[in-house]
N, C-alpha and C. Protein backbone atom coordinates (compact mmCIF):
# COMPACT_ATOMS: atom_id res chain seq x y z
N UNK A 1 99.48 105.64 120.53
CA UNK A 1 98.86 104.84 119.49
C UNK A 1 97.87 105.69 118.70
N UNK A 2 97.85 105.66 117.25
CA UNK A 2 96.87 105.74 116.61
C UNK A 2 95.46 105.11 116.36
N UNK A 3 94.75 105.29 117.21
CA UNK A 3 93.24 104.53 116.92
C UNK A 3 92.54 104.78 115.91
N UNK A 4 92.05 103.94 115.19
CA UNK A 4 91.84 104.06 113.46
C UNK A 4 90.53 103.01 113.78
N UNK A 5 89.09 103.83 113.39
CA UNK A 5 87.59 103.48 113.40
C UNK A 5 87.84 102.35 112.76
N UNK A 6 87.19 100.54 112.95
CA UNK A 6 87.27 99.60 112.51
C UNK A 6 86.27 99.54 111.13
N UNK A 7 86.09 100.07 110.46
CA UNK A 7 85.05 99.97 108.90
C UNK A 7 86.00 100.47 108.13
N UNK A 8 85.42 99.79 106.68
CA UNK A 8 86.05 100.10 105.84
C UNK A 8 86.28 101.34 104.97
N UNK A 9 87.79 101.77 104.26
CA UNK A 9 87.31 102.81 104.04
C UNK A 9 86.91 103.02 102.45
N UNK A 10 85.96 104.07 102.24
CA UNK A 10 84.54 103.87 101.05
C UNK A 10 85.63 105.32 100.35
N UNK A 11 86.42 106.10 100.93
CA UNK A 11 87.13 107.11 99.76
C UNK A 11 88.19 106.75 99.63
N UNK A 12 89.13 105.49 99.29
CA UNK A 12 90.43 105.26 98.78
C UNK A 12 89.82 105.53 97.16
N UNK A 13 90.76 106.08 96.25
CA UNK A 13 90.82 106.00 94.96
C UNK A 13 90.84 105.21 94.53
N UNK A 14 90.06 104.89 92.80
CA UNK A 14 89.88 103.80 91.91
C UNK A 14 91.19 103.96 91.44
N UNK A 15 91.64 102.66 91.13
CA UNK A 15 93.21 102.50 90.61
C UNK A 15 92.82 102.84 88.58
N UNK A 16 93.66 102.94 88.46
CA UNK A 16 93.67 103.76 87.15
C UNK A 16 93.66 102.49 86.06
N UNK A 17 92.71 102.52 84.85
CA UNK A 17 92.27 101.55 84.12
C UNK A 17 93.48 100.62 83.07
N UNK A 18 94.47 101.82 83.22
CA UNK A 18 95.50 101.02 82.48
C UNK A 18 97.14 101.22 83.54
N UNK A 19 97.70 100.61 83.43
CA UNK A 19 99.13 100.87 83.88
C UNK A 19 99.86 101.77 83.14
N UNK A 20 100.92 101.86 83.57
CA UNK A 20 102.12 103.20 83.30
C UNK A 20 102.09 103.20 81.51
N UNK A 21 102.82 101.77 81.57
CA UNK A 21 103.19 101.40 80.15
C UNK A 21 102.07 100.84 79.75
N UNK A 22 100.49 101.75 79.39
CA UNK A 22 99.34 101.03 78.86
C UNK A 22 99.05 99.71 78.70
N UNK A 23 99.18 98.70 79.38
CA UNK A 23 98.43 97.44 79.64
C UNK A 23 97.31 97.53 81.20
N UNK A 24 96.66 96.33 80.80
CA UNK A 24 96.23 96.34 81.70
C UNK A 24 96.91 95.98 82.95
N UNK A 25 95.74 96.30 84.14
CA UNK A 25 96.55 95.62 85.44
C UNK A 25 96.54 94.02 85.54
N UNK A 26 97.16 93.01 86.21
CA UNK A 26 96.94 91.88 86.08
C UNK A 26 95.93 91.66 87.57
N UNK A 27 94.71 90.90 86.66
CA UNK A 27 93.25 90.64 88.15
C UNK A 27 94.41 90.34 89.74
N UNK A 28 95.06 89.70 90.05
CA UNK A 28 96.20 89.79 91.24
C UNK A 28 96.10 91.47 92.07
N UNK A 29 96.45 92.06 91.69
CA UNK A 29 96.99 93.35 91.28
C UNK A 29 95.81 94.16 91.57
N UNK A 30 94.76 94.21 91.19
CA UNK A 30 93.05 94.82 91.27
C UNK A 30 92.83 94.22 92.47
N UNK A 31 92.80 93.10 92.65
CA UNK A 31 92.26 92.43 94.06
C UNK A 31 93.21 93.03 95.13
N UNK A 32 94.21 93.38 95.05
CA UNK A 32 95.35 93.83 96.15
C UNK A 32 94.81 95.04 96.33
N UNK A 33 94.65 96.03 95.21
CA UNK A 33 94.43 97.30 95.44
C UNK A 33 93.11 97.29 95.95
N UNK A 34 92.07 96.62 95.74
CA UNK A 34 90.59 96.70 96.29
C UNK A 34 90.77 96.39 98.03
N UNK A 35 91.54 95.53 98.36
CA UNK A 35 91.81 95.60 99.60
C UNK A 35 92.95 96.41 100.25
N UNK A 36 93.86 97.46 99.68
CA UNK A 36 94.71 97.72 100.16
C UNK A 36 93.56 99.01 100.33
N UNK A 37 92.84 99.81 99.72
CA UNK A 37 91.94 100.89 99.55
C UNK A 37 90.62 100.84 100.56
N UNK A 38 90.49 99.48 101.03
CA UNK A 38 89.04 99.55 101.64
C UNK A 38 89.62 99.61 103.08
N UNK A 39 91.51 99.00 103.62
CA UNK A 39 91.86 99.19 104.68
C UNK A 39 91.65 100.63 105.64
N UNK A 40 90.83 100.39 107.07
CA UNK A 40 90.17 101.32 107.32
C UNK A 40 91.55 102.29 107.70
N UNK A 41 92.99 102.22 107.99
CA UNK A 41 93.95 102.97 108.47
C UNK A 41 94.23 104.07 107.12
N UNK A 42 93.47 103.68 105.81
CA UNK A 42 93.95 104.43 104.85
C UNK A 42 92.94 105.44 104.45
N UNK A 43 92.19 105.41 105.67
CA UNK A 43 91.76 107.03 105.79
C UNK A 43 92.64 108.11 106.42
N UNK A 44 94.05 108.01 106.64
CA UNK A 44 94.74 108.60 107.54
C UNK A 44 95.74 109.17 106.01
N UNK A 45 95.47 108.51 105.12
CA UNK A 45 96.77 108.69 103.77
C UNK A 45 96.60 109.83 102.95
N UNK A 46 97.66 110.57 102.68
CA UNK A 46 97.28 111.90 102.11
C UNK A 46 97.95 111.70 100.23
N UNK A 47 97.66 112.46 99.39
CA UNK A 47 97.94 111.45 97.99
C UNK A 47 99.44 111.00 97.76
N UNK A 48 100.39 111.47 98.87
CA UNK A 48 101.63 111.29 98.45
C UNK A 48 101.85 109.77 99.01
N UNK A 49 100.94 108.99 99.92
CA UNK A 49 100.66 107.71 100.41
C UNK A 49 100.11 106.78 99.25
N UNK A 50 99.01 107.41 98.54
CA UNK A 50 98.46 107.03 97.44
C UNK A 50 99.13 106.47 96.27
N UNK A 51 100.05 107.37 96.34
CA UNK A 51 101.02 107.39 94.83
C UNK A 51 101.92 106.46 95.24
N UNK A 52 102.67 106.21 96.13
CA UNK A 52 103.28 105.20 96.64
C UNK A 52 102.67 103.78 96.89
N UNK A 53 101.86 103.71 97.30
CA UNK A 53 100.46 102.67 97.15
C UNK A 53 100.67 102.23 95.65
N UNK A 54 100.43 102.92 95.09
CA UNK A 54 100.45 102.72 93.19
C UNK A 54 101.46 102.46 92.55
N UNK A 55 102.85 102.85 93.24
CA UNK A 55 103.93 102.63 92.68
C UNK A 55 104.33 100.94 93.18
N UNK A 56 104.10 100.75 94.15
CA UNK A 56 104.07 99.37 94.98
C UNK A 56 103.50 98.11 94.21
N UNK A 57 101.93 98.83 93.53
CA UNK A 57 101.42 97.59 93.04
C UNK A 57 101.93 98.02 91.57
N UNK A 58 102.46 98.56 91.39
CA UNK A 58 102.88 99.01 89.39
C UNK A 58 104.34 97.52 89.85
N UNK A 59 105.06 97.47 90.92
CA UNK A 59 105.98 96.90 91.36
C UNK A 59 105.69 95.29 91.13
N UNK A 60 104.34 94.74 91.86
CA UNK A 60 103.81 93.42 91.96
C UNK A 60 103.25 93.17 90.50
N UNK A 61 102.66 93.98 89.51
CA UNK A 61 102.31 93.71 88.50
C UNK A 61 103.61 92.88 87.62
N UNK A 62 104.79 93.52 88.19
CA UNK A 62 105.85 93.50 87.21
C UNK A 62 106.40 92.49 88.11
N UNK A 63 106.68 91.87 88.38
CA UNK A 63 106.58 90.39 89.43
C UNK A 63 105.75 89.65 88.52
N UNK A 64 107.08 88.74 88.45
CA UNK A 64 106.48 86.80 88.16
C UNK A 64 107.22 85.93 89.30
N UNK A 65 107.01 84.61 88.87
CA UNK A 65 107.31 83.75 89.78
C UNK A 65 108.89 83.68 89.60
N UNK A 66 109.69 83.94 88.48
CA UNK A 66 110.45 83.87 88.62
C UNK A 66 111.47 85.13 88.42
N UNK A 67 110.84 85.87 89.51
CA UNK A 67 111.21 87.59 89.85
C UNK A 67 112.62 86.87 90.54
N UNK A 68 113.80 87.64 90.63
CA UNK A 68 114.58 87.77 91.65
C UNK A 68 114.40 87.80 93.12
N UNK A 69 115.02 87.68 94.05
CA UNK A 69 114.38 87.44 95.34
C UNK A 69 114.44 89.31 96.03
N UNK A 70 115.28 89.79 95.19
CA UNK A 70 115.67 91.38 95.45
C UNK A 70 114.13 92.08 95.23
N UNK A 71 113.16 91.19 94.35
CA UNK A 71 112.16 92.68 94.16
C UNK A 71 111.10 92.26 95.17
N UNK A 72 110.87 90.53 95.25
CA UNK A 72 110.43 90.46 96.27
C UNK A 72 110.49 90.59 97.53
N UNK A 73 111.55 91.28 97.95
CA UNK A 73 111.85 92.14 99.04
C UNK A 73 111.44 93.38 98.99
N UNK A 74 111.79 93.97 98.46
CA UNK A 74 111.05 95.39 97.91
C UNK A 74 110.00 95.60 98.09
N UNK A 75 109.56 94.31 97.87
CA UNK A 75 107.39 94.38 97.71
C UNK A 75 107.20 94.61 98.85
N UNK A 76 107.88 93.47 99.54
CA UNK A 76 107.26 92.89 100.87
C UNK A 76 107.89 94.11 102.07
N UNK A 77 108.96 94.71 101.71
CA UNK A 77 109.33 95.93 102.78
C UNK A 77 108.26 97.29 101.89
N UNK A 78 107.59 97.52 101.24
CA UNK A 78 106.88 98.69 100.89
C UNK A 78 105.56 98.12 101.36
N UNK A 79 105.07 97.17 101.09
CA UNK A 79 103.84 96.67 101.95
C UNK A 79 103.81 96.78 103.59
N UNK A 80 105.29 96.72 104.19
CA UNK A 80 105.34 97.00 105.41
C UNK A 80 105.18 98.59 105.91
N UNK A 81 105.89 99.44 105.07
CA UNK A 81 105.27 100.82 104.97
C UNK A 81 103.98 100.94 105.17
N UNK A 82 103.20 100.39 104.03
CA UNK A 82 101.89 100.92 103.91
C UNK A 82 101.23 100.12 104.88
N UNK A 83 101.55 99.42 105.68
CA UNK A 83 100.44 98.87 107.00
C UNK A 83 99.68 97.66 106.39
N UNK A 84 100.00 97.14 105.46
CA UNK A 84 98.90 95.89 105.38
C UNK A 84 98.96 95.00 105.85
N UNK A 85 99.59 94.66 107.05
CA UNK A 85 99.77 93.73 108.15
C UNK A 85 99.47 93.87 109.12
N UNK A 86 98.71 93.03 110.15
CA UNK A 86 98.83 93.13 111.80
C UNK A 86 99.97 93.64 112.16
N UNK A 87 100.88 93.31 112.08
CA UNK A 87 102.53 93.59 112.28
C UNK A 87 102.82 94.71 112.05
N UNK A 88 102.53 95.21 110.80
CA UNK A 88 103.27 96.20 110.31
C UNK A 88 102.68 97.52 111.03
N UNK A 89 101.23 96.96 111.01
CA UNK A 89 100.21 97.88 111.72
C UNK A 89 99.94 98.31 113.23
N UNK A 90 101.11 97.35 114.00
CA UNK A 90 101.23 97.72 115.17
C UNK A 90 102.77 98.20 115.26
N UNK A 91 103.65 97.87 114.51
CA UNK A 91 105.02 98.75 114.40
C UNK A 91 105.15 100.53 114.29
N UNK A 92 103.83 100.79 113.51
CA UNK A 92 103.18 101.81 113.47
C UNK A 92 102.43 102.59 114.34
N UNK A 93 101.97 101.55 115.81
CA UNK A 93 101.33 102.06 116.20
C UNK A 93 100.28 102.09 116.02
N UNK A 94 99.06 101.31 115.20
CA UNK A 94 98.13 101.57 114.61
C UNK A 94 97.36 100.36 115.50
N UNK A 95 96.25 101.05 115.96
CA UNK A 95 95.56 100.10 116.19
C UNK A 95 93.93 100.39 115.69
N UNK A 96 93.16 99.52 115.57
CA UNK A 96 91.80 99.30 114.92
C UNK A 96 90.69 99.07 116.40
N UNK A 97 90.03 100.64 116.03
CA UNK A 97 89.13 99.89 117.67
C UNK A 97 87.73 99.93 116.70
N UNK A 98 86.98 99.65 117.59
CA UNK A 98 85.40 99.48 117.46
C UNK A 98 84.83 100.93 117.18
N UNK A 99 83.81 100.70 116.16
CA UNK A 99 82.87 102.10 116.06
C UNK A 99 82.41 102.46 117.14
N UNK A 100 81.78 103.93 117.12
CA UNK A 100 81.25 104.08 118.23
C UNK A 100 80.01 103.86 117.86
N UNK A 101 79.24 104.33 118.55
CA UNK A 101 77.47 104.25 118.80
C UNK A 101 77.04 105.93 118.55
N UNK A 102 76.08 106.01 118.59
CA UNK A 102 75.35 107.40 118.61
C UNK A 102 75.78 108.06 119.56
N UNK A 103 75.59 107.82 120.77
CA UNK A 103 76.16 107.97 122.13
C UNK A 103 77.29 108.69 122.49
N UNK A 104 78.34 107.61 121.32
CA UNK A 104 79.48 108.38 121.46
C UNK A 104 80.55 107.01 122.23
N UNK A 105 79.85 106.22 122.82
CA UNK A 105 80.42 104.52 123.50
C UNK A 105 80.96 103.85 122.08
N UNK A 106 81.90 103.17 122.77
CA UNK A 106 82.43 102.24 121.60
C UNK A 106 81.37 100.71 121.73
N UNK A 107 80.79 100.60 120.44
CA UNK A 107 80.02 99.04 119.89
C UNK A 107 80.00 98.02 120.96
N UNK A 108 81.58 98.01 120.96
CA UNK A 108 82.00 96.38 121.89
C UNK A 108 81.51 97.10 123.37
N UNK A 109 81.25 98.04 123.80
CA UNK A 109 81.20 98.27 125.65
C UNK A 109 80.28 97.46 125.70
N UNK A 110 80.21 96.35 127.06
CA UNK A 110 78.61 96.06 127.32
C UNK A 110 78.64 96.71 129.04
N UNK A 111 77.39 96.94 129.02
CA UNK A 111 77.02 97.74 130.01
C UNK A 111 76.96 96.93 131.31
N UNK A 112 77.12 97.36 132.61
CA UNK A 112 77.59 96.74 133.86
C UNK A 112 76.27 96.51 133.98
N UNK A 113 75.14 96.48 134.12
CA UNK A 113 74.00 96.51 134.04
C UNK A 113 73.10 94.60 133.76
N UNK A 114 74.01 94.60 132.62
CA UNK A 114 73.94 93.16 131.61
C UNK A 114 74.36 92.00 133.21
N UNK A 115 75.68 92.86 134.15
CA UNK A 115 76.03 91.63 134.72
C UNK A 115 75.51 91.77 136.28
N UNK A 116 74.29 92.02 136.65
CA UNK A 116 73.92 92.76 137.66
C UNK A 116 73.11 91.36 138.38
N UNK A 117 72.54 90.52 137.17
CA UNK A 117 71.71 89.46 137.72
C UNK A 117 72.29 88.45 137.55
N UNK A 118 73.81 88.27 137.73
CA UNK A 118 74.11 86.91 137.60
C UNK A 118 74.03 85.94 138.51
């Protein structure tokens, strides 16, 4: 398993102010990428993850409701790539543990100590 620090991550890239074909992004689309970027496993992504990331949501931009059911497959199997699921994120192998402490202990340990006077 991959253990991946539970915080968010603060260096995913700002998505780019206009799309391919100069429009804007649709607000949908910004909100996806603000959370697909703060996911803490995408400190592990090197830019060729990135660009794919971008090509994914250039994908959902271009999605309406009455998309074919073919692209919404597409979406939903490239979102499985990129881990934005519990699911997808343990198909991967990925699991999310607790920060550590100064110490070097993970957050969640409580100390045997706590259960000494019960």
């Amino acid at each position: 398993w991959i253990e991946v620090e539970d915080t968010p991550n603060t260096s995913g890239p700002q998505l780019p102010a206009r799309r391919r074909n100069g429009d804007r992004w649709p607000v949908h689309a910004v909100a996806r990428w603000k959370v697909w970027r703060a996911m803490p496993h995408t400190r592990l992504w090197q830019a060729s993850d990135w660009t794919f990331a971008q090509d994914t949501l250039e994908l959902l931009a271009r999605l309406t409701d009455d998309a074919p059911a073919a692209l919404w497959a597409e979406f939903r199997a490239r979102e499985r790539i990129l881990g934005v699921t519990l699911d997808a994120r343990q198909s991967m192998r990925i699991c999310y543990v607790a920060p550590c402490t100064d110490d070097g202990s993970p957050e969640s340990l409580v100390s045997l100590d706590s259960y000494r006077d019960l």
